[in-house]
C-alpha atoms as a PDB file:
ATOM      1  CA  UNK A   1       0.000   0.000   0.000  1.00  0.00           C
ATOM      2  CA  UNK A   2       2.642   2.279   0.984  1.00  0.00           C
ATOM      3  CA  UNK A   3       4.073   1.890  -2.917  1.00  0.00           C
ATOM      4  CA  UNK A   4       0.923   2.991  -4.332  1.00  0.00           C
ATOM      5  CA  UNK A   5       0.723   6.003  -2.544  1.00  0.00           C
ATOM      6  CA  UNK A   6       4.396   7.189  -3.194  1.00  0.00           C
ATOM      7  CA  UNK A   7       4.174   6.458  -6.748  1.00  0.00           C
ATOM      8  CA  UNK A   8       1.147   8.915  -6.825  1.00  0.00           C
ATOM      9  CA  UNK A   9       2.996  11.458  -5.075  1.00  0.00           C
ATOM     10  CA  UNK A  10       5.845  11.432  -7.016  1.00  0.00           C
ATOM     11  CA  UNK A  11       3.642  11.644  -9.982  1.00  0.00           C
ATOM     12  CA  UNK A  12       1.786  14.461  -8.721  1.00  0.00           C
ATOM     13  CA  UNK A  13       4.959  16.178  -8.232  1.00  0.00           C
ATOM     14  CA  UNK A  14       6.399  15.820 -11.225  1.00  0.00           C
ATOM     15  CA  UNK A  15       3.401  16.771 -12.971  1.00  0.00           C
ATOM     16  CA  UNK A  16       3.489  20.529 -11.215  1.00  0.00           C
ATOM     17  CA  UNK A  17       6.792  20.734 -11.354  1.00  0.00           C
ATOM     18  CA  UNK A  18       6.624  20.395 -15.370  1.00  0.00           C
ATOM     19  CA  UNK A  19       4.530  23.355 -15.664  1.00  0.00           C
ATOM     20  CA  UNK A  20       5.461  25.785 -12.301  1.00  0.00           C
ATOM     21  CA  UNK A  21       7.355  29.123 -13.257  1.00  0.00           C
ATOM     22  CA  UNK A  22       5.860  29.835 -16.476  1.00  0.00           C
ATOM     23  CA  UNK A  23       2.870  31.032 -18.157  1.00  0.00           C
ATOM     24  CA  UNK A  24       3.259  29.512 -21.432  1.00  0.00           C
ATOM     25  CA  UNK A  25       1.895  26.058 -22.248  1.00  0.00           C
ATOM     26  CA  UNK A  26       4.613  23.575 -23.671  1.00  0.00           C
ATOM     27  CA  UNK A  27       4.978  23.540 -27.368  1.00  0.00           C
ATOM     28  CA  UNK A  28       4.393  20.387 -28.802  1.00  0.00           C
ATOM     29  CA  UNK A  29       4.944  19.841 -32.326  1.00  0.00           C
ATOM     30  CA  UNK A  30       2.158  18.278 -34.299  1.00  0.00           C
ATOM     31  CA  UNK A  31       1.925  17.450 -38.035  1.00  0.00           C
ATOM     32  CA  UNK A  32      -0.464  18.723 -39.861  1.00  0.00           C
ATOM     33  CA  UNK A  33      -3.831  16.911 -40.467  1.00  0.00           C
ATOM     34  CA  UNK A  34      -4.214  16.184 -44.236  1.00  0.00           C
ATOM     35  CA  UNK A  35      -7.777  16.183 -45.477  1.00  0.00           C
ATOM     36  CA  UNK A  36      -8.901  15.250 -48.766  1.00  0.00           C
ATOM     37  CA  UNK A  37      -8.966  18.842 -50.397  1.00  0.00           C
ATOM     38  CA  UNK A  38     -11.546  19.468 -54.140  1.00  0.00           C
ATOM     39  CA  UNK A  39     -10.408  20.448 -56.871  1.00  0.00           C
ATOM     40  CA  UNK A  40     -10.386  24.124 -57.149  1.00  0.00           C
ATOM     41  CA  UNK A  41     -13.131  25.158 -59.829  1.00  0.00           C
ATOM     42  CA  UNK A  42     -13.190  28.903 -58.550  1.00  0.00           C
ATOM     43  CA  UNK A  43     -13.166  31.950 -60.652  1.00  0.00           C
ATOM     44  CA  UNK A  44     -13.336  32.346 -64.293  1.00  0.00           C
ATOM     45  CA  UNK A  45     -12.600  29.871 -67.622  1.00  0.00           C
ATOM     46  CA  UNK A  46     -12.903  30.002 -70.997  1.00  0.00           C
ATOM     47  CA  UNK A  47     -13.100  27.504 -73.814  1.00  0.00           C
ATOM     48  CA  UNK A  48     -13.978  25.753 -77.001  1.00  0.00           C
ATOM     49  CA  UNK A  49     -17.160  23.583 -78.498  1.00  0.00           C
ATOM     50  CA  UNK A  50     -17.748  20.880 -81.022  1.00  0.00           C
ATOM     51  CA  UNK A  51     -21.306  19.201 -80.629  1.00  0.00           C
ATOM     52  CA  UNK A  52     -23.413  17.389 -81.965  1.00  0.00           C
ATOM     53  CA  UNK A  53     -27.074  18.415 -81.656  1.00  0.00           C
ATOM     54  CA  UNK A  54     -30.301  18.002 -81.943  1.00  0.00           C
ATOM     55  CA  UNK A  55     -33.911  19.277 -80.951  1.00  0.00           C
ATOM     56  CA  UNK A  56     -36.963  19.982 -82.104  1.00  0.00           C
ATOM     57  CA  UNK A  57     -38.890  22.790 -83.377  1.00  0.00           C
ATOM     58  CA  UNK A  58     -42.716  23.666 -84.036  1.00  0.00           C
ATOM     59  CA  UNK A  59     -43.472  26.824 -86.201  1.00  0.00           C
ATOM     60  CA  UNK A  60     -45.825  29.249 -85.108  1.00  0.00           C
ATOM     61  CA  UNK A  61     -47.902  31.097 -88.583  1.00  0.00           C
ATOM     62  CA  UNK A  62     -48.284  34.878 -87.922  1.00  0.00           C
ATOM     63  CA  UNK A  63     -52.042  33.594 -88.261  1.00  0.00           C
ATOM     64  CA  UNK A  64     -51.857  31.883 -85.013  1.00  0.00           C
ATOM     65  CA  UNK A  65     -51.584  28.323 -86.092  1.00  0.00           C
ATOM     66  CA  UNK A  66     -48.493  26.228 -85.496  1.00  0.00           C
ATOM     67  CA  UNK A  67     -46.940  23.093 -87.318  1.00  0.00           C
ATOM     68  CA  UNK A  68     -44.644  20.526 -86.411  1.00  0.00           C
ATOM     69  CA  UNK A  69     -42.911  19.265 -84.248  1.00  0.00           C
ATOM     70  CA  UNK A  70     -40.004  19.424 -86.505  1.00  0.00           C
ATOM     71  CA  UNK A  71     -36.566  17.119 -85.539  1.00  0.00           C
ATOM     72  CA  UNK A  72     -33.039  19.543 -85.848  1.00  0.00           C
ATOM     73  CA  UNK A  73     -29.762  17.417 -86.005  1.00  0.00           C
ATOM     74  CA  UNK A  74     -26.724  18.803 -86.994  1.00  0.00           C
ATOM     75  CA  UNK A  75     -22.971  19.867 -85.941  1.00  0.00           C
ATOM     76  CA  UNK A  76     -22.255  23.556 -84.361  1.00  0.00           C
ATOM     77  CA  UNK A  77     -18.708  24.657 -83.111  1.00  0.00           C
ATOM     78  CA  UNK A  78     -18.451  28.058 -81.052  1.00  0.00           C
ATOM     79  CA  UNK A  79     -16.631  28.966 -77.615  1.00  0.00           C
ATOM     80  CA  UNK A  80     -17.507  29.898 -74.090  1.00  0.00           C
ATOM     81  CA  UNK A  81     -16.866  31.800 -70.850  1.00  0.00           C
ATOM     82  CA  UNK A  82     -18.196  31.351 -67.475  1.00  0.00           C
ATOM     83  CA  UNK A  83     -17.325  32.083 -63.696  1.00  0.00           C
ATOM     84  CA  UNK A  84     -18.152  29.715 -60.844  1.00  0.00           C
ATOM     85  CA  UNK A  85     -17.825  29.836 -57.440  1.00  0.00           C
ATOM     86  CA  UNK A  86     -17.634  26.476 -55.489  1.00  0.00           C
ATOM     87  CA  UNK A  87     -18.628  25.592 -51.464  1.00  0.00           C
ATOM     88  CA  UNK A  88     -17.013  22.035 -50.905  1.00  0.00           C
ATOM     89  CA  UNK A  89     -17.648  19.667 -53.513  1.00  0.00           C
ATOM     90  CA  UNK A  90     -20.733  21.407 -54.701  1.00  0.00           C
ATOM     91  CA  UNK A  91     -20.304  24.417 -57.660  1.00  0.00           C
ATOM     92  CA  UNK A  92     -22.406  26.772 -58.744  1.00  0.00           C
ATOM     93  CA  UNK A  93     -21.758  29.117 -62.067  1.00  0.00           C
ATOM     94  CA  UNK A  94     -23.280  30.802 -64.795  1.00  0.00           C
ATOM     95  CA  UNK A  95     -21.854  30.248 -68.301  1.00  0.00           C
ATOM     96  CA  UNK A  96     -22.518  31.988 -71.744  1.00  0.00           C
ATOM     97  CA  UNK A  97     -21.712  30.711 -74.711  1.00  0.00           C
ATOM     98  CA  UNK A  98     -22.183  31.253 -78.952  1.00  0.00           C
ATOM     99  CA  UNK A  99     -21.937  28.323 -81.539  1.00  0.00           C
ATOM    100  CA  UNK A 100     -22.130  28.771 -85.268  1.00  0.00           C
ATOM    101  CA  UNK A 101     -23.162  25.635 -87.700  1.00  0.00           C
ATOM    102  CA  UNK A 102     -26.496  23.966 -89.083  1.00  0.00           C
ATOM    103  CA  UNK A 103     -29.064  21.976 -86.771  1.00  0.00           C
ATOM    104  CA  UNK A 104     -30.916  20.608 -90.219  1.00  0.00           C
ATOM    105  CA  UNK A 105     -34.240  19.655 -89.995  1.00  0.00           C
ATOM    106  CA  UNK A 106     -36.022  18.406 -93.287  1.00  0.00           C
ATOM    107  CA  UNK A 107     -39.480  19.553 -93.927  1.00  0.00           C
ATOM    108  CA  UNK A 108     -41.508  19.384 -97.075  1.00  0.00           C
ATOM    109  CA  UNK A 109     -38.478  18.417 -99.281  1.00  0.00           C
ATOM    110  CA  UNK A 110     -36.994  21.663 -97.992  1.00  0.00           C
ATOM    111  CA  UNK A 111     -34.119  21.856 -95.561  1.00  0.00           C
ATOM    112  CA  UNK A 112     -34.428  24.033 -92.684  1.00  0.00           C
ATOM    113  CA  UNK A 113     -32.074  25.146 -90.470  1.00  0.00           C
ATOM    114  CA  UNK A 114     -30.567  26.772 -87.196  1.00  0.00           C
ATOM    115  CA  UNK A 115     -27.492  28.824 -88.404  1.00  0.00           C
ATOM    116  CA  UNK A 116     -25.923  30.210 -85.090  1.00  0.00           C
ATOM    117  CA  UNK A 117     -27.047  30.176 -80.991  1.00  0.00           C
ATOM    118  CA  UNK A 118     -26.704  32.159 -77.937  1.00  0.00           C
ATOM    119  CA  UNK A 119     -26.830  30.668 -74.822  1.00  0.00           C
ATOM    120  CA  UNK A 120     -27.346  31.558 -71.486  1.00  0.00           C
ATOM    121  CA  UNK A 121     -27.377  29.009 -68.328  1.00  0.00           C
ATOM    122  CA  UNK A 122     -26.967  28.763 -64.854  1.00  0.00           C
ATOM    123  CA  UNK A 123     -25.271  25.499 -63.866  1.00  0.00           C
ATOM    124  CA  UNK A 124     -24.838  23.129 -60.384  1.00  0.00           C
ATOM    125  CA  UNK A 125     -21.928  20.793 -60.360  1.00  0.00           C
ATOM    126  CA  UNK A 126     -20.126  18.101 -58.021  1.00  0.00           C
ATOM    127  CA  UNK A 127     -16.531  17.781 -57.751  1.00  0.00           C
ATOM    128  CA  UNK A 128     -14.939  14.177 -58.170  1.00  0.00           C
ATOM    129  CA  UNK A 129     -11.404  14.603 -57.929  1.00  0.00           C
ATOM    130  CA  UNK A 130     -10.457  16.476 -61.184  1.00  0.00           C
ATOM    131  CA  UNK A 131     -13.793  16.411 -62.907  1.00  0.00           C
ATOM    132  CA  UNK A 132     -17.232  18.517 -62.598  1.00  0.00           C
ATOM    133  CA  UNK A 133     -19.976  16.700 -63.178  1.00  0.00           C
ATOM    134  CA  UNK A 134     -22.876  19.258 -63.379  1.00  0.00           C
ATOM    135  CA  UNK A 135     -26.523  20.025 -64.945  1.00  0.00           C
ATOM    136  CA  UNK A 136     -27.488  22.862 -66.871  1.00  0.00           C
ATOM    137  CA  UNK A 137     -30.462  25.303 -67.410  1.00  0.00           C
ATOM    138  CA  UNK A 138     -31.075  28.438 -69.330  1.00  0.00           C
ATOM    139  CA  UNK A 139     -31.956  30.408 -72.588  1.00  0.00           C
ATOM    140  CA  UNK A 140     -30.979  29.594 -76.099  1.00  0.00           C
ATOM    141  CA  UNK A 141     -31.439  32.330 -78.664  1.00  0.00           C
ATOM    142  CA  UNK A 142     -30.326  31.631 -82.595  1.00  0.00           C
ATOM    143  CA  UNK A 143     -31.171  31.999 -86.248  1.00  0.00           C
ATOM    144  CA  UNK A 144     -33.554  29.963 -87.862  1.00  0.00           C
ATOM    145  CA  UNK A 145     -33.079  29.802 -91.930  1.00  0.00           C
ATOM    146  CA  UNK A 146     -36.587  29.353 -93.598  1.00  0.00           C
ATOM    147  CA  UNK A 147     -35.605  27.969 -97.276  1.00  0.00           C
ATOM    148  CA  UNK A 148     -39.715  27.194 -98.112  1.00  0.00           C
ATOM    149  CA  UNK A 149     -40.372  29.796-101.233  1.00  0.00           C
ATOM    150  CA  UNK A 150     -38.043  32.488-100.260  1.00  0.00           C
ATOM    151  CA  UNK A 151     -35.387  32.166 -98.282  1.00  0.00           C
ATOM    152  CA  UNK A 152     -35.607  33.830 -94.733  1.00  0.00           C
ATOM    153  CA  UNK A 153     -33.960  34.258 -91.465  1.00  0.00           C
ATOM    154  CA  UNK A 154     -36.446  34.081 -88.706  1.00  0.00           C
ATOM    155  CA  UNK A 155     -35.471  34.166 -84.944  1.00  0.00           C
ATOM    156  CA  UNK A 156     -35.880  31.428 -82.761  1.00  0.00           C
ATOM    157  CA  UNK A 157     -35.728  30.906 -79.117  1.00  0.00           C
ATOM    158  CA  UNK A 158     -36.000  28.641 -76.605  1.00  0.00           C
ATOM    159  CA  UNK A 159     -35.024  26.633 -73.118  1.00  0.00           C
ATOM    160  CA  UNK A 160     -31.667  24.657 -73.079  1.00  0.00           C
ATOM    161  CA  UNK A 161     -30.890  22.367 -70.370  1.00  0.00           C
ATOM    162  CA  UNK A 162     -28.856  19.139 -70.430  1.00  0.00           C
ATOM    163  CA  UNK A 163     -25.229  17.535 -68.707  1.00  0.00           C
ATOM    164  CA  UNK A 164     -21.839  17.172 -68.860  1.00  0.00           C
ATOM    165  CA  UNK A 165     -18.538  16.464 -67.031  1.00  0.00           C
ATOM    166  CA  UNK A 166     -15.542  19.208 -67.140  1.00  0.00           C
ATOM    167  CA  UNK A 167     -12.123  17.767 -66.672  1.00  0.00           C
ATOM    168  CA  UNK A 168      -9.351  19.810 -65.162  1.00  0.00           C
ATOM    169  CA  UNK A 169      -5.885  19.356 -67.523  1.00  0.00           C
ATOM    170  CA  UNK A 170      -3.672  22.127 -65.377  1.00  0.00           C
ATOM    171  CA  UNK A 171      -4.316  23.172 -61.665  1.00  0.00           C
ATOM    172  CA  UNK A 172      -5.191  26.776 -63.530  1.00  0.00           C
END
């Protein structure tokens, strides 16, 4: 019994004595905690398009009548710029983008066509290590090429939406 109760003390007094005469708390080196960090998709990016399109269309007389709906396929190539800003793995960003090329669709032995688009869409991502997956939404505003009898260039407009993955090549 006596053992126990020396032990302690001498415990207890090496314990005090460690920290008497000073203010400070001992330094004790620790290494830093590594978590597993996102990709940064902050701030602003540009870039280049190639797709491959299609949609549909129904035409709306000045009468009031409409026709169709009408299937557009085609190729368009353009560029865009966007910003996002990113809260953990989740991103949020706007994006605007212009394409130039023919979305054909063939009606009445004529070929019909969407000759260039604006777009404008809001879009909500995930980060999985150097990819964004994301959806899209917004506004699409083009040229539409009327060849039936004379040719004309109508506007057209519409919603976009769809999906894609962004891959990041350089950390910038």
């Amino acid at each position: 019994m006596r053992v126990l109760l020396l032990t302690s003390a001498a415990f207890l007094t090496y314990a005090t004595a460690s920290y008497s005469g000073t203010l400070d708390a001992p330094v004790i080196p620790v290494a830093p905690v590594v978590t597993s960090a996102e990709t940064d998709w902050n701030g602003f990016y540009i870039g280049g398009v190639a797709s491959a399109a299609e949609g549909q269309q129904t035409y709306v007389f000045d009468g009031g009548g409409g026709n169709g709906p009408w299937p557009h396929s085609g190729t368009q190539y353009g560029g865009f710029a966007g910003y996002n800003f990113q809260n953990g793995a989740m991103v949020y960003g706007a994006e605007i983008s212009y394409q130039v090329g023919q979305l054909i669709a063939p009606v009445f032995n004529n070929v019909h066509g969407v000759q260039d688009m604006l777009d404008v869409k809001g879009r909500v991502g995930y980060v999985s290590g150097n990819a964004l997956f994301y959806g899209s939404v917004g506004w699409s505003s083009g040229t539409f090429n009327e060849t039936t009898g004379a040719s004309e260039v109508i506007p057209a407009q519409g919603i976009n939406y769809g999906f894609g993955a962004d891959v990041m090549v350089t950390d910038t």
